[in-house]
N, C-alpha and C. Protein backbone atom coordinates (compact mmCIF):
# COMPACT_ATOMS: atom_id res chain seq x y z
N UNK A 1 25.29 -48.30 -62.16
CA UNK A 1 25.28 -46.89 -62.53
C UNK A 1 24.64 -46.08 -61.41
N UNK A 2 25.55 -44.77 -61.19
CA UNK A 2 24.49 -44.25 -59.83
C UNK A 2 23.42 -43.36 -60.62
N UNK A 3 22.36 -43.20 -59.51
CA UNK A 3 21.13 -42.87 -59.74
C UNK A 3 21.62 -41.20 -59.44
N UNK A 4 20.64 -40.37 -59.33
CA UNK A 4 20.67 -39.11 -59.05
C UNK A 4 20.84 -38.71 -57.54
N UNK A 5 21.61 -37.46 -57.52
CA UNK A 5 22.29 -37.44 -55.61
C UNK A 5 21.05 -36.75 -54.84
N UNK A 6 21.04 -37.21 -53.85
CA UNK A 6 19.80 -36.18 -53.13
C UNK A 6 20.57 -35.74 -52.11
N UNK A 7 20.26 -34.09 -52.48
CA UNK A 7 20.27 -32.87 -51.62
C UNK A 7 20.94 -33.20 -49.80
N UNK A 8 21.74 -32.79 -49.63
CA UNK A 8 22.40 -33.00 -48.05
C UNK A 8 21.91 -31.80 -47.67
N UNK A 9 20.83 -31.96 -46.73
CA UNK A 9 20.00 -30.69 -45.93
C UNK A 9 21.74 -29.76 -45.51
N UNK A 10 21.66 -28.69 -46.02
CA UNK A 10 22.57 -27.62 -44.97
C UNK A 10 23.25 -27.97 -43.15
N UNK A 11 21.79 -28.43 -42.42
CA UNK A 11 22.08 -28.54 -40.98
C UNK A 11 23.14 -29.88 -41.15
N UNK A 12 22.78 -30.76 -42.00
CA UNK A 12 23.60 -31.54 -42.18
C UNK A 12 25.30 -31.59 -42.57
N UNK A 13 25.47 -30.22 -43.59
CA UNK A 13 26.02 -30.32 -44.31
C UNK A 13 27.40 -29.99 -43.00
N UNK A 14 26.56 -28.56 -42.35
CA UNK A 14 27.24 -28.01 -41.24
C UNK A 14 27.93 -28.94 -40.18
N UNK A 15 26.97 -30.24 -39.82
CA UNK A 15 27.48 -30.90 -38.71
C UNK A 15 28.47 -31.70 -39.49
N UNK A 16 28.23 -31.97 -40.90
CA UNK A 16 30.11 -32.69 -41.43
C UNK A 16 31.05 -32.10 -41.45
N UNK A 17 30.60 -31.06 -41.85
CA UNK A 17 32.07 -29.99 -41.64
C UNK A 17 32.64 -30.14 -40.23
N UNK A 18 31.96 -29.88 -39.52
CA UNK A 18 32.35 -29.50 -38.02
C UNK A 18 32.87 -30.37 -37.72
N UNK A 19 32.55 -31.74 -37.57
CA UNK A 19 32.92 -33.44 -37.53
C UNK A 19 34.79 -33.66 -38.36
N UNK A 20 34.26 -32.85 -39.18
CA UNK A 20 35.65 -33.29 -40.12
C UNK A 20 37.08 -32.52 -39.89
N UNK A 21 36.06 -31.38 -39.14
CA UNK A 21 37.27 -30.00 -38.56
C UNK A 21 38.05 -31.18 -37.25
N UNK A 22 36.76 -31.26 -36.73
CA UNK A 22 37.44 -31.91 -35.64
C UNK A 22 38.28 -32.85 -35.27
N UNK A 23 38.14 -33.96 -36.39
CA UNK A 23 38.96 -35.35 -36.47
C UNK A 23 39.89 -35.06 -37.37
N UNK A 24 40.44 -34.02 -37.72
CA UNK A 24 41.46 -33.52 -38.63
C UNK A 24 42.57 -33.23 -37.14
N UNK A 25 41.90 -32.56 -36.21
CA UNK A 25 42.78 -32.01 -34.56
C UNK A 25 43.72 -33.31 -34.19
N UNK A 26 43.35 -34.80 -34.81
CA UNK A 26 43.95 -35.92 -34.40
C UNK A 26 44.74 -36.71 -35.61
N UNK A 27 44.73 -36.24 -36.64
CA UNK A 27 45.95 -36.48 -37.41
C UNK A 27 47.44 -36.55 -37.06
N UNK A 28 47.90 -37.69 -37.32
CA UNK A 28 49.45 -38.10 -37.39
C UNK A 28 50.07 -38.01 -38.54
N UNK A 29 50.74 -36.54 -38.61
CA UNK A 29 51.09 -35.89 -39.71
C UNK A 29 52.51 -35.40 -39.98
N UNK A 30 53.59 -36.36 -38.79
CA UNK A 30 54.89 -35.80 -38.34
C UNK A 30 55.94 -35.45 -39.62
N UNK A 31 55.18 -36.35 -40.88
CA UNK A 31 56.05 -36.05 -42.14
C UNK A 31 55.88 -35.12 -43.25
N UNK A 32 54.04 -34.74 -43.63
CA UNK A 32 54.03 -33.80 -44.43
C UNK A 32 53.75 -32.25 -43.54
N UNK A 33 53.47 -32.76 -42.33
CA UNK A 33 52.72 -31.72 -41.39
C UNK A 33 51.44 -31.20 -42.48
N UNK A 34 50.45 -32.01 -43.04
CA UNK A 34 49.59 -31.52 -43.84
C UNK A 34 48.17 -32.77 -42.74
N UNK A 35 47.70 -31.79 -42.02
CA UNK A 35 46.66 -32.22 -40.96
C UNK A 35 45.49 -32.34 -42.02
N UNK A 36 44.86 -33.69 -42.12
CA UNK A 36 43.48 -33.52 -43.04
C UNK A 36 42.72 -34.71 -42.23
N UNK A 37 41.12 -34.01 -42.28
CA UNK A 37 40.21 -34.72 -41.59
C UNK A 37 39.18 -35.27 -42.14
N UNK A 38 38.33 -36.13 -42.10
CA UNK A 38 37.33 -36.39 -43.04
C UNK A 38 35.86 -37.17 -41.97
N UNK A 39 34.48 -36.77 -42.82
CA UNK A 39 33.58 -36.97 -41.96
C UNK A 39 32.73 -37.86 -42.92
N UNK A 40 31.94 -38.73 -42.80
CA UNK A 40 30.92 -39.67 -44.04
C UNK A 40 29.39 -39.04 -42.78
N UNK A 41 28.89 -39.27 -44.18
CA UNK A 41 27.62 -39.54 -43.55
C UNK A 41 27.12 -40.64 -44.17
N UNK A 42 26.23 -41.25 -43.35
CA UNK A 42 25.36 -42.49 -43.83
C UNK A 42 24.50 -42.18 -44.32
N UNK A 43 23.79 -43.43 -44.92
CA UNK A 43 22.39 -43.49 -45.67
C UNK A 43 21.32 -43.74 -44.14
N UNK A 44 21.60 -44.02 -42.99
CA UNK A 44 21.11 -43.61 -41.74
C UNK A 44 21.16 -42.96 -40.66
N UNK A 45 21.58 -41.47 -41.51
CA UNK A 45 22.35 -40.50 -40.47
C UNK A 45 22.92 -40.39 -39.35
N UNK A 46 24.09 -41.53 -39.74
CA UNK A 46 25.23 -41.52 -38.49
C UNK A 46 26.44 -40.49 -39.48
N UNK A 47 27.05 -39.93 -38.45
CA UNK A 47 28.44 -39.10 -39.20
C UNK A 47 29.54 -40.68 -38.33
N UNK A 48 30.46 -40.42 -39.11
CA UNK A 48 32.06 -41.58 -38.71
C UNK A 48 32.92 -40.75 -39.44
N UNK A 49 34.02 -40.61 -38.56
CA UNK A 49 35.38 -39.40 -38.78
C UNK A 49 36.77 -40.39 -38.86
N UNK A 50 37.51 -39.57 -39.72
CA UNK A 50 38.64 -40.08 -39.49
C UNK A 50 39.64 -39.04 -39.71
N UNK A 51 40.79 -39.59 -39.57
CA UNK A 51 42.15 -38.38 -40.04
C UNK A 51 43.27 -39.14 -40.76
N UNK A 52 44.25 -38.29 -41.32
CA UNK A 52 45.10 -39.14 -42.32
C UNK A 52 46.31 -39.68 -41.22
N UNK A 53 46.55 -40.29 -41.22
CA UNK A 53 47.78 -41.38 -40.56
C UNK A 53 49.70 -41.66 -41.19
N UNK A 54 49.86 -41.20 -40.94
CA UNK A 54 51.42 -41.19 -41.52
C UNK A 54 52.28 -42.37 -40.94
N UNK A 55 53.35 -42.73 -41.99
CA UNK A 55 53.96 -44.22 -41.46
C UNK A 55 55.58 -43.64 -41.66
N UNK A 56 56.37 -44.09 -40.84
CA UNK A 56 57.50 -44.06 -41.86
C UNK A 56 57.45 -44.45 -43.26
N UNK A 57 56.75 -45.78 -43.24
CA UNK A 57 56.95 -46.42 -44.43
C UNK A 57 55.87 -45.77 -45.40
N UNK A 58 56.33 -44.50 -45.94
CA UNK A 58 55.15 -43.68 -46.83
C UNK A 58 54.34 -44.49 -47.28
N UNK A 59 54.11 -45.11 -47.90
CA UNK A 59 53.13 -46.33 -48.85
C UNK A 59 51.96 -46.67 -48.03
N UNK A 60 52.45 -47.15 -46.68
CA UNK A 60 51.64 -47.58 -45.46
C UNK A 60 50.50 -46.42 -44.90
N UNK A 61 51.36 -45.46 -45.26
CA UNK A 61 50.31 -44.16 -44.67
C UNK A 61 48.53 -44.04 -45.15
N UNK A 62 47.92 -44.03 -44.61
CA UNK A 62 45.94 -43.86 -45.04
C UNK A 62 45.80 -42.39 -44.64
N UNK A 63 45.32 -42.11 -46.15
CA UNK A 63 44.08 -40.84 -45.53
C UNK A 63 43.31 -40.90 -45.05
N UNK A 64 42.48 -39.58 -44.83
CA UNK A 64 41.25 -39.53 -44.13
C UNK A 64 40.08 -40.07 -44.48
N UNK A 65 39.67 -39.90 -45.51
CA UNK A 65 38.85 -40.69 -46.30
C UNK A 65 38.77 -41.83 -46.26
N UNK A 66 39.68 -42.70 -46.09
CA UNK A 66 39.62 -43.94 -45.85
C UNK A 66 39.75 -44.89 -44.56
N UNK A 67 40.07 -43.36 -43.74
CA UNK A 67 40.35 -44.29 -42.41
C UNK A 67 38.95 -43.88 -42.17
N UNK A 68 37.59 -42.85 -42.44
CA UNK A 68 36.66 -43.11 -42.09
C UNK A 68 35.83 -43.77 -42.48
N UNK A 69 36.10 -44.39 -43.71
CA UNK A 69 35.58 -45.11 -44.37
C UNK A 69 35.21 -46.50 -44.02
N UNK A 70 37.02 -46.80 -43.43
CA UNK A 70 37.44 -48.38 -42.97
C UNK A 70 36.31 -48.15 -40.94
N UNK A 71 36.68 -47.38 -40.68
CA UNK A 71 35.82 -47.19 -39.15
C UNK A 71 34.46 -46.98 -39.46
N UNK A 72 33.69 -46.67 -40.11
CA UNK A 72 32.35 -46.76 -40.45
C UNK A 72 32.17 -48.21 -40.86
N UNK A 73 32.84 -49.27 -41.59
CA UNK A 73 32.53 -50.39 -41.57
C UNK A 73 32.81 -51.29 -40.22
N UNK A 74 34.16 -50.72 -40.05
CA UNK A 74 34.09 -51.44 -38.72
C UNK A 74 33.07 -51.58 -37.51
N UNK A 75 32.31 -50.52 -37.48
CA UNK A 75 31.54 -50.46 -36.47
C UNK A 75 30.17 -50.58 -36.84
N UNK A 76 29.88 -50.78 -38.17
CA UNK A 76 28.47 -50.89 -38.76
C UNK A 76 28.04 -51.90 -39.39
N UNK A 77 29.73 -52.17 -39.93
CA UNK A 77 29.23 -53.61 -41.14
C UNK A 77 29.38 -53.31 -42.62
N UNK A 78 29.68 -54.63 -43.41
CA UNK A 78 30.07 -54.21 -44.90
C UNK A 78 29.11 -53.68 -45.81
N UNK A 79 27.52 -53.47 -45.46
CA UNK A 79 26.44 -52.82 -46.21
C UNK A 79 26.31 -51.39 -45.59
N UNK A 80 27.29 -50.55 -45.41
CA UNK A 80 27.69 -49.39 -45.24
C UNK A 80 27.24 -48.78 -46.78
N UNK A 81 25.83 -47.36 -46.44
CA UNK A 81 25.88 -46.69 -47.61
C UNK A 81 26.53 -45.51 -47.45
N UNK A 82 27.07 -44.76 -48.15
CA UNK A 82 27.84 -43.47 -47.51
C UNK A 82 26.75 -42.34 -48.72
N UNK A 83 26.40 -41.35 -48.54
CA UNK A 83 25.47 -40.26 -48.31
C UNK A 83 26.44 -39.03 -48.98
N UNK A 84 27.58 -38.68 -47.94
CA UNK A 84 28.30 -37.50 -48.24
C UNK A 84 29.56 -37.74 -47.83
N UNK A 85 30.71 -37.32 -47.91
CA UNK A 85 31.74 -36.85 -47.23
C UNK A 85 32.33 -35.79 -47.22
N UNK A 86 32.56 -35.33 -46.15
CA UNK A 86 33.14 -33.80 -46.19
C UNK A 86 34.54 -33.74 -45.93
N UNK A 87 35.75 -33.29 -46.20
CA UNK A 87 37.02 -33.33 -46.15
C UNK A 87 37.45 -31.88 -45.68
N UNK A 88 38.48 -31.72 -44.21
CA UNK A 88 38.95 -30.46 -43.96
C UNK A 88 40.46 -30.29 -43.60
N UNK A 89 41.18 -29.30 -43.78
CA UNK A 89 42.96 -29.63 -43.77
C UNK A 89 43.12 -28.44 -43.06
N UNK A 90 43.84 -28.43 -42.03
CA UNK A 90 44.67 -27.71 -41.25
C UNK A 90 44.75 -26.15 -41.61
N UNK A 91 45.56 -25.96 -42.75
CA UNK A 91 46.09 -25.13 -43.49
C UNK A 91 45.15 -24.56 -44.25
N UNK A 92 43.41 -24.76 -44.31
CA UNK A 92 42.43 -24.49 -45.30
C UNK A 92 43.11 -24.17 -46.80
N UNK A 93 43.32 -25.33 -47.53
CA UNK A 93 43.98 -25.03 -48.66
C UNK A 93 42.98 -25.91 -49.35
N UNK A 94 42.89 -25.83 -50.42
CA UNK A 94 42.61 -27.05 -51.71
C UNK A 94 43.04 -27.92 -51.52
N UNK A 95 41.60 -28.97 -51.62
CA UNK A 95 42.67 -30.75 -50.95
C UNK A 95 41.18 -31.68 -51.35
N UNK A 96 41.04 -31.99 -52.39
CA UNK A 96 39.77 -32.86 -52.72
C UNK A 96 40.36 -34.13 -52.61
N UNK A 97 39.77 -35.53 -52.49
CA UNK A 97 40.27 -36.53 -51.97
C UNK A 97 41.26 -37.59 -53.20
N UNK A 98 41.51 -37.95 -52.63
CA UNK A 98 43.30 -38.69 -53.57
C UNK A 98 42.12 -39.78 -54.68
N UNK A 99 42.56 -40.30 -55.87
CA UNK A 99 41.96 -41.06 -56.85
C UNK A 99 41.54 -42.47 -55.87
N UNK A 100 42.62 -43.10 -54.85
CA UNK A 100 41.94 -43.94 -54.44
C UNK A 100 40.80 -43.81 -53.41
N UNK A 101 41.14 -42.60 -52.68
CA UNK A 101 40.05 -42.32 -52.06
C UNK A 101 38.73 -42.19 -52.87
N UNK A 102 38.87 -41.93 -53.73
CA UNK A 102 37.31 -41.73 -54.69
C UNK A 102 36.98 -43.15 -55.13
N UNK A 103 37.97 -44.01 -55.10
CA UNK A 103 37.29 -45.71 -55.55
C UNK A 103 36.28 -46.14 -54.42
N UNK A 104 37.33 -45.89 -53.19
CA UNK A 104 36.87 -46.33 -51.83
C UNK A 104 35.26 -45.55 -51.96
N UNK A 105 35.14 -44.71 -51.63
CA UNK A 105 33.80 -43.99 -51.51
C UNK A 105 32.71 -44.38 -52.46
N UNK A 106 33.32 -44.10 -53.51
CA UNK A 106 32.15 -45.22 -55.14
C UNK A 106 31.70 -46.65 -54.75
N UNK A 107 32.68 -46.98 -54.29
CA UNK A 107 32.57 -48.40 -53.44
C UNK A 107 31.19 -48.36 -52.69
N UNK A 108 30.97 -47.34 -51.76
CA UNK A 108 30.12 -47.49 -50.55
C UNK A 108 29.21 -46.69 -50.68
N UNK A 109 29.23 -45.57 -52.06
CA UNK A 109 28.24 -44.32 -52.20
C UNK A 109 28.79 -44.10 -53.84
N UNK A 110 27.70 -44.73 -54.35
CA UNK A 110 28.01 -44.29 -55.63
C UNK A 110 27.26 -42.86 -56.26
N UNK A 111 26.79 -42.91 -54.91
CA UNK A 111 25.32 -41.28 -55.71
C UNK A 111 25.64 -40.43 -54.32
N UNK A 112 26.96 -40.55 -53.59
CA UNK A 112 27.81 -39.94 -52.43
C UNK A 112 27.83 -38.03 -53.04
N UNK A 113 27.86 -37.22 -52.14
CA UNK A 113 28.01 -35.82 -52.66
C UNK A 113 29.32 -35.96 -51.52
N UNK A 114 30.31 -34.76 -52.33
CA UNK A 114 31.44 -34.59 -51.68
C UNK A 114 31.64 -33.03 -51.63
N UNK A 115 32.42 -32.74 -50.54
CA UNK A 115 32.33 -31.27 -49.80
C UNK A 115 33.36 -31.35 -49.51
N UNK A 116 34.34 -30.47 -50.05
CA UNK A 116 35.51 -30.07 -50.29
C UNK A 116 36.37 -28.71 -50.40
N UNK A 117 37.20 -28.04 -49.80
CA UNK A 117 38.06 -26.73 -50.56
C UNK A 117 38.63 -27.10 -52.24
N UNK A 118 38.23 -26.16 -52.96
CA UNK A 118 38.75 -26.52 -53.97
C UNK A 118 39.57 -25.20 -54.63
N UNK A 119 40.63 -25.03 -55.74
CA UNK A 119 40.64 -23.75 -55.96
C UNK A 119 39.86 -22.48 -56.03
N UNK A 120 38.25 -22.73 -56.69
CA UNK A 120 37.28 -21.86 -55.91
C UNK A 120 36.62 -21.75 -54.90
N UNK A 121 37.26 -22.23 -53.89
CA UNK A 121 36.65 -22.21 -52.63
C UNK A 121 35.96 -23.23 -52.57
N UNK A 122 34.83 -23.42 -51.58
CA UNK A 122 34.35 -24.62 -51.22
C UNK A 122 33.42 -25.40 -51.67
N UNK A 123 33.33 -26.21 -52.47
CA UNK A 123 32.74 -26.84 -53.54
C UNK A 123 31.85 -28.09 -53.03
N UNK A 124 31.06 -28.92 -53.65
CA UNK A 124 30.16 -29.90 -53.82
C UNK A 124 30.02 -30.74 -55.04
N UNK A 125 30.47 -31.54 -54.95
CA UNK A 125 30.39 -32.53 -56.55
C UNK A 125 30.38 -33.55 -56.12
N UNK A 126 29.25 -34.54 -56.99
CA UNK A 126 28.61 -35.94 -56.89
C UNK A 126 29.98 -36.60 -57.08
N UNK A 127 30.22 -37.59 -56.42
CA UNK A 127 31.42 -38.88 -56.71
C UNK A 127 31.88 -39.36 -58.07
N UNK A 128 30.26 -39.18 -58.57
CA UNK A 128 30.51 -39.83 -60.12
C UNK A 128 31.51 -38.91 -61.03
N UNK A 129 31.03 -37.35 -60.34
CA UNK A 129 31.58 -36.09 -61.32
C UNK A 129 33.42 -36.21 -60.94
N UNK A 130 33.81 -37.19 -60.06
CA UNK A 130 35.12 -36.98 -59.32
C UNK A 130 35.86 -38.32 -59.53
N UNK A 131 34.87 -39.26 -59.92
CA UNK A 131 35.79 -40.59 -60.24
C UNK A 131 34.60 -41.42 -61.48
N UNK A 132 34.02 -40.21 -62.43
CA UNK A 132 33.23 -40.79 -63.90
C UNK A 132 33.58 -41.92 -64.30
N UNK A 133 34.47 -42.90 -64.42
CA UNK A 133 34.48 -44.45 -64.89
C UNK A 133 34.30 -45.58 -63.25
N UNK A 134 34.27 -44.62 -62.37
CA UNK A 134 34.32 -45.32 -61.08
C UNK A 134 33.78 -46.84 -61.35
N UNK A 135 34.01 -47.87 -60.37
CA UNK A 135 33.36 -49.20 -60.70
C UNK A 135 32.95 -49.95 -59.77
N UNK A 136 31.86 -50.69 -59.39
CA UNK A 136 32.03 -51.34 -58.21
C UNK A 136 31.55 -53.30 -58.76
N UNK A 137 32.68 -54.37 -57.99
CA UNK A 137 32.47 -55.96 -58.15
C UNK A 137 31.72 -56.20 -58.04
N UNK A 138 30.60 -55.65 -57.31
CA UNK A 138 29.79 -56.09 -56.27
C UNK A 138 28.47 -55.13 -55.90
N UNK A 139 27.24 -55.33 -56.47
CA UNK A 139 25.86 -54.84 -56.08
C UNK A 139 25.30 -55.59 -55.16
């Protein structure tokens, strides 16, 4: 069960955004043309970025969320805690992260705050509030 989220200082909040603007600029998006970027922060304040990836073979395609997800382990290791993630799209539209993206993240941050466009503009909600039965195999 997650515990209660603690507060992502602002300066922080700013450098995910910015992180997430940026690795959104490198999205391979030749099929929806829908550019989306995504930034984690750790439980040892590293930021790791990714962008969504398009395949022919739609199915094959990864979001952002998960390709920073999968590169934060890669380069850190499978006791990856994730802190926050911030998500940003091209088009600044409403775009909170896909249902599996919210497993993935529960996975690695179950008390994770997420930073998002949402229909009211730009929002903040704990993981739990975004995937409430979320589950993880493995403590």
């Amino acid at each position: 069960m997650a515990g209660p989220q603690k507060e992502i200082p602002s300066r922080q909040r700013s450098l995910l955004m910015k992180a997430a603007r940026k690795a959104m600029k490198n999205a391979y998006a030749p099929f929806s043309h829908f550019k989306v970027g995504a930034a984690i922060l750790s439980n040892r304040g590293k930021i790791f970025t990714g962008c969504n990836v398009e395949n022919s073979s739609y199915g094959m395609t990864n979001c952002a969320e998960r390709t920073a997800i999968f590169s934060a382990v890669a380069q850190s290791g499978p006791k990856l805690v994730i802190r926050a993630v911030a998500v940003a799209t091209e088009q600044d539209v409403p775009c909170s992260p896909c249902g599996a993206c919210r497993q993935v993240i529960y996975e690695f941050g179950p008390e994770a705050m997420i930073f998002f466009k949402s229909a009211k503009g730009w929002t903040e909600a704990p993981i739990s509030d975004l995937l409430p039965e979320g589950f993880r195999l493995s403590e």
